[in-house]
Protein backbone atom coordinates (compact mmCIF):
# COMPACT_ATOMS: atom_id res chain seq x y z
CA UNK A 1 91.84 66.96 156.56
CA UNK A 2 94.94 67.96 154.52
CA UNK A 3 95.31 65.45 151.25
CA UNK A 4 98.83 64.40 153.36
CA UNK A 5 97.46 63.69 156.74
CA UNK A 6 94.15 61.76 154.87
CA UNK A 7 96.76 59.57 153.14
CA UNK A 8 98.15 58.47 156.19
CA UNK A 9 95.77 57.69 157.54
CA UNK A 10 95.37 53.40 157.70
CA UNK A 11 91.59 53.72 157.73
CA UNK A 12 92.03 55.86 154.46
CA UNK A 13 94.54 53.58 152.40
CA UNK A 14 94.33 53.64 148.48
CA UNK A 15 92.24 50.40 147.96
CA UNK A 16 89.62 51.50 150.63
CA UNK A 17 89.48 54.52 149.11
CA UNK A 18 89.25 52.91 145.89
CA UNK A 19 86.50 50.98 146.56
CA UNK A 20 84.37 53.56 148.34
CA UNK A 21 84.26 55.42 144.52
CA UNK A 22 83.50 52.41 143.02
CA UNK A 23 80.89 51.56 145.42
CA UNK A 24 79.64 54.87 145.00
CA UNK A 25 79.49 54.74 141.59
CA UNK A 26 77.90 51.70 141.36
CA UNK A 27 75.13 53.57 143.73
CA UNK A 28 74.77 55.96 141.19
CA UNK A 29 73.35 54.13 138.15
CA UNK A 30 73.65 54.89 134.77
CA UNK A 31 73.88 58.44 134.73
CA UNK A 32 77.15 58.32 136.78
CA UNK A 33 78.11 60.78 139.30
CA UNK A 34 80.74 64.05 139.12
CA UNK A 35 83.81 64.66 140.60
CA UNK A 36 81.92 66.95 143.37
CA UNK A 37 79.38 64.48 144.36
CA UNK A 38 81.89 62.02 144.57
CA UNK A 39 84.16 63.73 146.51
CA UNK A 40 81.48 64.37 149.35
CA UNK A 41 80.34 60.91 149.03
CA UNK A 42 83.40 59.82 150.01
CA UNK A 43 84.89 62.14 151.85
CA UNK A 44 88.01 62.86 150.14
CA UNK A 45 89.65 65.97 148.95
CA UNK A 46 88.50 66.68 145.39
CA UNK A 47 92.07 66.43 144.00
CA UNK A 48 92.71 62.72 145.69
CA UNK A 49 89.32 62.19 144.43
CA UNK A 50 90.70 63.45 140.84
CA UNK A 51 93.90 61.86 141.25
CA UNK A 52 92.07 58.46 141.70
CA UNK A 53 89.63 58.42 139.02
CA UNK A 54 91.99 59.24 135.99
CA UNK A 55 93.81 56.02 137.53
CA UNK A 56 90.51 54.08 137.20
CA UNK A 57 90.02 55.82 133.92
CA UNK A 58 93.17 54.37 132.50
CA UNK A 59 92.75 51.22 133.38
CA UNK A 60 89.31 51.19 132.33
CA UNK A 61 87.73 50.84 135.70
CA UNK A 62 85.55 54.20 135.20
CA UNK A 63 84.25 55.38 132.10
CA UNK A 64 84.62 59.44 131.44
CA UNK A 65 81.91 61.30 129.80
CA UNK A 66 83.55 64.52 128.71
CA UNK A 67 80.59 66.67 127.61
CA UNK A 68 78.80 65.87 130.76
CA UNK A 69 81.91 65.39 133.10
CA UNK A 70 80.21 62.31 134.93
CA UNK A 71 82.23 59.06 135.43
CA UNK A 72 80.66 55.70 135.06
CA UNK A 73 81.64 52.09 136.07
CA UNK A 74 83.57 51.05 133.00
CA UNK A 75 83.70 48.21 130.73
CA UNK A 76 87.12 46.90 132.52
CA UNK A 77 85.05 46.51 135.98
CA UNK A 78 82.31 44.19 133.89
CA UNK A 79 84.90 42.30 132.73
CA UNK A 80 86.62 41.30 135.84
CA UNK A 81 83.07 41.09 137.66
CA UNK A 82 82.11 38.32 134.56
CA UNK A 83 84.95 36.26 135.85
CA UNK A 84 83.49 35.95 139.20
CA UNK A 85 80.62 33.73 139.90
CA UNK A 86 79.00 32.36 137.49
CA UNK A 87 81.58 32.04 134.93
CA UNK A 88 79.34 31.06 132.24
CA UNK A 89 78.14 33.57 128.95
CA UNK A 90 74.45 33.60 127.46
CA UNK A 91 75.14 31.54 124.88
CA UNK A 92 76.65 28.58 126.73
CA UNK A 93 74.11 28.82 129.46
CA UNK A 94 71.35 28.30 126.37
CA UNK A 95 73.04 26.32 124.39
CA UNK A 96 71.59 23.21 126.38
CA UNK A 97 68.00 24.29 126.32
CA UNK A 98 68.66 24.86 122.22
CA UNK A 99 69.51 21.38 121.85
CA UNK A 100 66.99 20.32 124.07
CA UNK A 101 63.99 21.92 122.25
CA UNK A 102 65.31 21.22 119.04
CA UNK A 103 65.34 17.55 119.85
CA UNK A 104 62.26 16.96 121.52
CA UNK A 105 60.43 19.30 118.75
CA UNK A 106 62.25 18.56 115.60
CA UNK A 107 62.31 22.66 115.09
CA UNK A 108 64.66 25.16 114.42
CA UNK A 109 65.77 27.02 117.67
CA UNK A 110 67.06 30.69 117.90
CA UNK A 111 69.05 32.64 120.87
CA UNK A 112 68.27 36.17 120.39
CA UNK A 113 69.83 38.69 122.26
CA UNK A 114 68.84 42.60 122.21
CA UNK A 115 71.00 44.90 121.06
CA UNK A 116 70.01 48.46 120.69
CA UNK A 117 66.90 48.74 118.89
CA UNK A 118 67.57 45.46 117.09
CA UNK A 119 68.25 41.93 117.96
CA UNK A 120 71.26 39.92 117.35
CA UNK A 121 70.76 35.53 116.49
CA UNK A 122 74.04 34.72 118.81
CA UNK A 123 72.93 31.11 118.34
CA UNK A 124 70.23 28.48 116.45
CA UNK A 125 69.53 24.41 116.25
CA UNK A 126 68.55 23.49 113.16
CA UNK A 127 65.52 21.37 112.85
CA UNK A 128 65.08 19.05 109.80
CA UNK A 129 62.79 21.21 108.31
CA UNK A 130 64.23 23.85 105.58
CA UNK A 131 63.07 27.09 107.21
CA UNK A 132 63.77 31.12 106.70
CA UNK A 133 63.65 33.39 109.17
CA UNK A 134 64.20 36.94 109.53
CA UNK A 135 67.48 37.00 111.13
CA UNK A 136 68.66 33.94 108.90
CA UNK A 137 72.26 32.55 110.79
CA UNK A 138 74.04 33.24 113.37
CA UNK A 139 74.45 36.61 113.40
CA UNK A 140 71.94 37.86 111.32
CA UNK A 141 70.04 40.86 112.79
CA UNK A 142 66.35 42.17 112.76
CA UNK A 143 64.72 45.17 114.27
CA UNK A 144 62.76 44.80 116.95
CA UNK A 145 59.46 44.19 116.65
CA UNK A 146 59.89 42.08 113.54
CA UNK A 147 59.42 38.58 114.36
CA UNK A 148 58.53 36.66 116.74
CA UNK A 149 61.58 36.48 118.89
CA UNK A 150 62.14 40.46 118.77
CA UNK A 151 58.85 40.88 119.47
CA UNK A 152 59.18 39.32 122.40
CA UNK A 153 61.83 41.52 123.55
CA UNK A 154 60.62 44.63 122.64
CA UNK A 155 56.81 43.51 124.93
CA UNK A 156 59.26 42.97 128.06
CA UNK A 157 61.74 46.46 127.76
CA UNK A 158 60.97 49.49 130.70
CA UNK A 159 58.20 51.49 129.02
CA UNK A 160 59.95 54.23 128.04
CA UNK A 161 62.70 52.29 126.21
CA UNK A 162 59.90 50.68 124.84
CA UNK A 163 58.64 54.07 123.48
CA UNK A 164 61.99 54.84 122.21
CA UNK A 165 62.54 52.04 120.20
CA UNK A 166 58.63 52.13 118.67
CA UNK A 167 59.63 55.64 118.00
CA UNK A 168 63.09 54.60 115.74
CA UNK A 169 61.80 51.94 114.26
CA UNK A 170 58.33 52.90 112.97
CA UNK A 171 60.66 54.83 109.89
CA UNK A 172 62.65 51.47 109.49
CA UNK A 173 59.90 48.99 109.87
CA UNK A 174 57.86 51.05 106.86
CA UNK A 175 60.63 50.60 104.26
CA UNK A 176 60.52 46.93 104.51
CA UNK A 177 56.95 46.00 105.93
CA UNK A 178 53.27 47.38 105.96
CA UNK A 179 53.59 47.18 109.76
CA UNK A 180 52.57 50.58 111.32
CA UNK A 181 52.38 51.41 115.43
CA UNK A 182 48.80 50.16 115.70
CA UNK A 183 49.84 46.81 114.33
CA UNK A 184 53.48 46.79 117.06
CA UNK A 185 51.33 48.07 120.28
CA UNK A 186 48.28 45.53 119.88
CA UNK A 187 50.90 42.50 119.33
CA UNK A 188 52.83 43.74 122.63
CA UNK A 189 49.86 44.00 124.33
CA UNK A 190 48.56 40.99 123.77
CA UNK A 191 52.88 39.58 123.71
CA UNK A 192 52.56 40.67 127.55
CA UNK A 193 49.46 38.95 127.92
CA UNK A 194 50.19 35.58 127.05
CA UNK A 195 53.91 35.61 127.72
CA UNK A 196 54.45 34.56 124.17
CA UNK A 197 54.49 35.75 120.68
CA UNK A 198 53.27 34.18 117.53
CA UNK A 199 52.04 36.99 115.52
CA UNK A 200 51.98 35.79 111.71
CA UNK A 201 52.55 38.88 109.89
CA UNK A 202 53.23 37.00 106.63
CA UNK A 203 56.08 38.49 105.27
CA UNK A 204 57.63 35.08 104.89
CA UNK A 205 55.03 32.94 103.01
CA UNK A 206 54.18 29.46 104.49
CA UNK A 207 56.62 30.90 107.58
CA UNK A 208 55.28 31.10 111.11
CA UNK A 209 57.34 31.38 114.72
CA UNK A 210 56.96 31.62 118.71
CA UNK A 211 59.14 33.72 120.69
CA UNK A 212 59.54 34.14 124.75
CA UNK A 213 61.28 36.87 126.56
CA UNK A 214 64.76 35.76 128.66
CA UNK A 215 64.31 38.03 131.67
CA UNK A 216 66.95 39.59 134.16
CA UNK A 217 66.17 40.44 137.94
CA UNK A 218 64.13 43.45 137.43
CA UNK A 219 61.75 41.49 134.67
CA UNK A 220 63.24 42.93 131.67
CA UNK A 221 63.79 40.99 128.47
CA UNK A 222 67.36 41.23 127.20
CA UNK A 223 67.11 38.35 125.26
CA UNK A 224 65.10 35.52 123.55
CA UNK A 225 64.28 31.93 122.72
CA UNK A 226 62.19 31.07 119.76
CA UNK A 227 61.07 28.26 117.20
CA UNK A 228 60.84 28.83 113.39
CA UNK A 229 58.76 26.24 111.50
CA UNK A 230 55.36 26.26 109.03
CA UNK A 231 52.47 27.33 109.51
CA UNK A 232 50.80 23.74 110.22
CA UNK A 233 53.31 22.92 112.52
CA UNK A 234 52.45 25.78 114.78
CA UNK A 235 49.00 25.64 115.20
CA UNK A 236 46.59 24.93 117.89
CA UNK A 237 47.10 22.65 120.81
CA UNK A 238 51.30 22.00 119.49
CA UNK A 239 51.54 26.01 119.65
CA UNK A 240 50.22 26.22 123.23
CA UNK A 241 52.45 23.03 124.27
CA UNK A 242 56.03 24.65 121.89
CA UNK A 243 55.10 27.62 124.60
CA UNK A 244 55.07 26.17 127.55
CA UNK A 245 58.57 23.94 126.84
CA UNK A 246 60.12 27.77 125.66
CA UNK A 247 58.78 29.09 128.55
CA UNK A 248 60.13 26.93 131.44
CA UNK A 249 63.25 26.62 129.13
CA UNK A 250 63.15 30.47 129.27
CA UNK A 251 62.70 30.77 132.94
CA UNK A 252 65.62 28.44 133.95
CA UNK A 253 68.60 30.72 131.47
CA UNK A 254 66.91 33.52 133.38
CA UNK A 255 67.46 32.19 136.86
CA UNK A 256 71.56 31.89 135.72
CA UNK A 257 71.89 34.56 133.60
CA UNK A 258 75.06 36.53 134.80
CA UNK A 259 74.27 40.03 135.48
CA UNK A 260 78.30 41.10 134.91
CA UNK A 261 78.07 39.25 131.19
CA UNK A 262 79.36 41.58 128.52
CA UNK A 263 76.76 40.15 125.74
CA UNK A 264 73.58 41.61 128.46
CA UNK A 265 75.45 45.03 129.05
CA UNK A 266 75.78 45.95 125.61
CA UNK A 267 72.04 45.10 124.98
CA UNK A 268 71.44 49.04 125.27
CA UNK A 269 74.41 50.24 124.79
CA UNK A 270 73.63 51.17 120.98
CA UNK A 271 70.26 53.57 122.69
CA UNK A 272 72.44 55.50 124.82
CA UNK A 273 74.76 56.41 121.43
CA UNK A 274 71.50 57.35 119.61
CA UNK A 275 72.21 54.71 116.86
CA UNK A 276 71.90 51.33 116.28
């Protein structure tokens, strides 16, 4: 068909055809598709095919990757998707649960969300107790694997982002710490095994801390809850009991989380650059 006669065509019309490439490009994944594939998949002449991605492009529907020449769904999409639903971010989905632990514990509380091969404290309740962590405030940053919270994460990531991050931050971790890789895969073993972290590595004297993964549909952490406090305070019974409350806590952000929130799609968006 002639790129005249398939534009006349009323089963063809520019927002079907639209939405056939973005449907195929959502069907793609994260490697995105080329301008070939895409023009089979949808039937369309390559050039309409052209025509309507640097459209999408510009309005930042599809993403462009020129050394690879694949097209992506783009950060404008995710946007307009986040509006839809469940209008509600990480942070104000967790924000309840914070104050709820916080209360009922008399801890500190910290929202931890993934970013690259670090995590990022997007929120905290403070507890009465003076306490230092290793992300500090809101916005502080740690690498993952250091601390309980991060730890968490990094136990609950697709093994071979897993590996990837191990493999970065081994170099990092052994300019600050004495942690090596036999020390990070025991404590995500045995992270994966209870469903919890409380590893004391004692880098912060008198410090000690329980983290639990936030999961998305396909079981992967992309974020965190966890409690700061002493080391008395999170011992024994009260540890297994702090664990349980971040746990169901955990398990009811996850079951809201919004898939099309910009705060979970950047969570490995820093990998994919090769820096974090």
């Amino acid at each position: 068909m002639s790129d005249a006669a398939e534009a006349k065509s009323p089963d063809r019309s520019a927002p079907s055809r639209i939405a056939g490439l973005l449907r195929h490009l959502g069907e793609s994944g994260p490697g995105g598709a080329r301008l070939t594939a895409l023009a089979d998949a949808t039937g369309l002449p390559a050039p309409t095919t052209l025509r309507l991605l640097r459209a999408l492009v510009a309005e930042e529907l599809v993403d462009l990757d020129p050394p690879t020449k694949t097209y992506r769904l783009g950060l404008g999409l995710f946007r307009l998707a986040a509006k839809a639903g469940n209008p509600l971010g990480l942070r104000d989905l967790a924000r309840p649960a914070l104050l709820r632990l916080t209360g009922a514990l008399g801890e500190t509380v910290f929202l931890l969300v993934r970013s690259g091969y670090d995590a990022v404290c997007i929120d905290r309740t403070a507890g009465p107790l003076p306490i230092r962590s290793f992300t500090g405030d809101i916005g502080g940053r740690v690498m993952l694997g250091l601390g309980q919270g991060s730890m968490a994460i990094l136990a609950h990531l697709p093994a071979d982002e897993q590996e990837a991050v191990i493999r970065y931050n081994l170099p990092r971790l052994r300019e600050v710490t004495s942690l090596d890789e036999a020390f990070l895969l025991t404590e995500i073993a045995r992270t994966r095994d209870l469903g919890y972290c409380a590893a004391a590595s004692g880098l912060i004297p008198g410090m000690a801390g329980l983290g639990v993964p936030i999961l998305d549909a396909d079981g992967h952490a992309v974020a965190a809850l966890s409690v700061g406090s002493t080391v008395d305070r999170l011992a024994g019974e009260r540890r297994e009991a702090i664990a349980g409350m971040l746990r169901r806590e955990a398990a009811g952000i996850a079951a809201r989380l919004n898939p099309f929130d910009e705060t979970l799609r950047r969570a490995g968006a820093a990998m994919e650059r090769g820096r974090p």
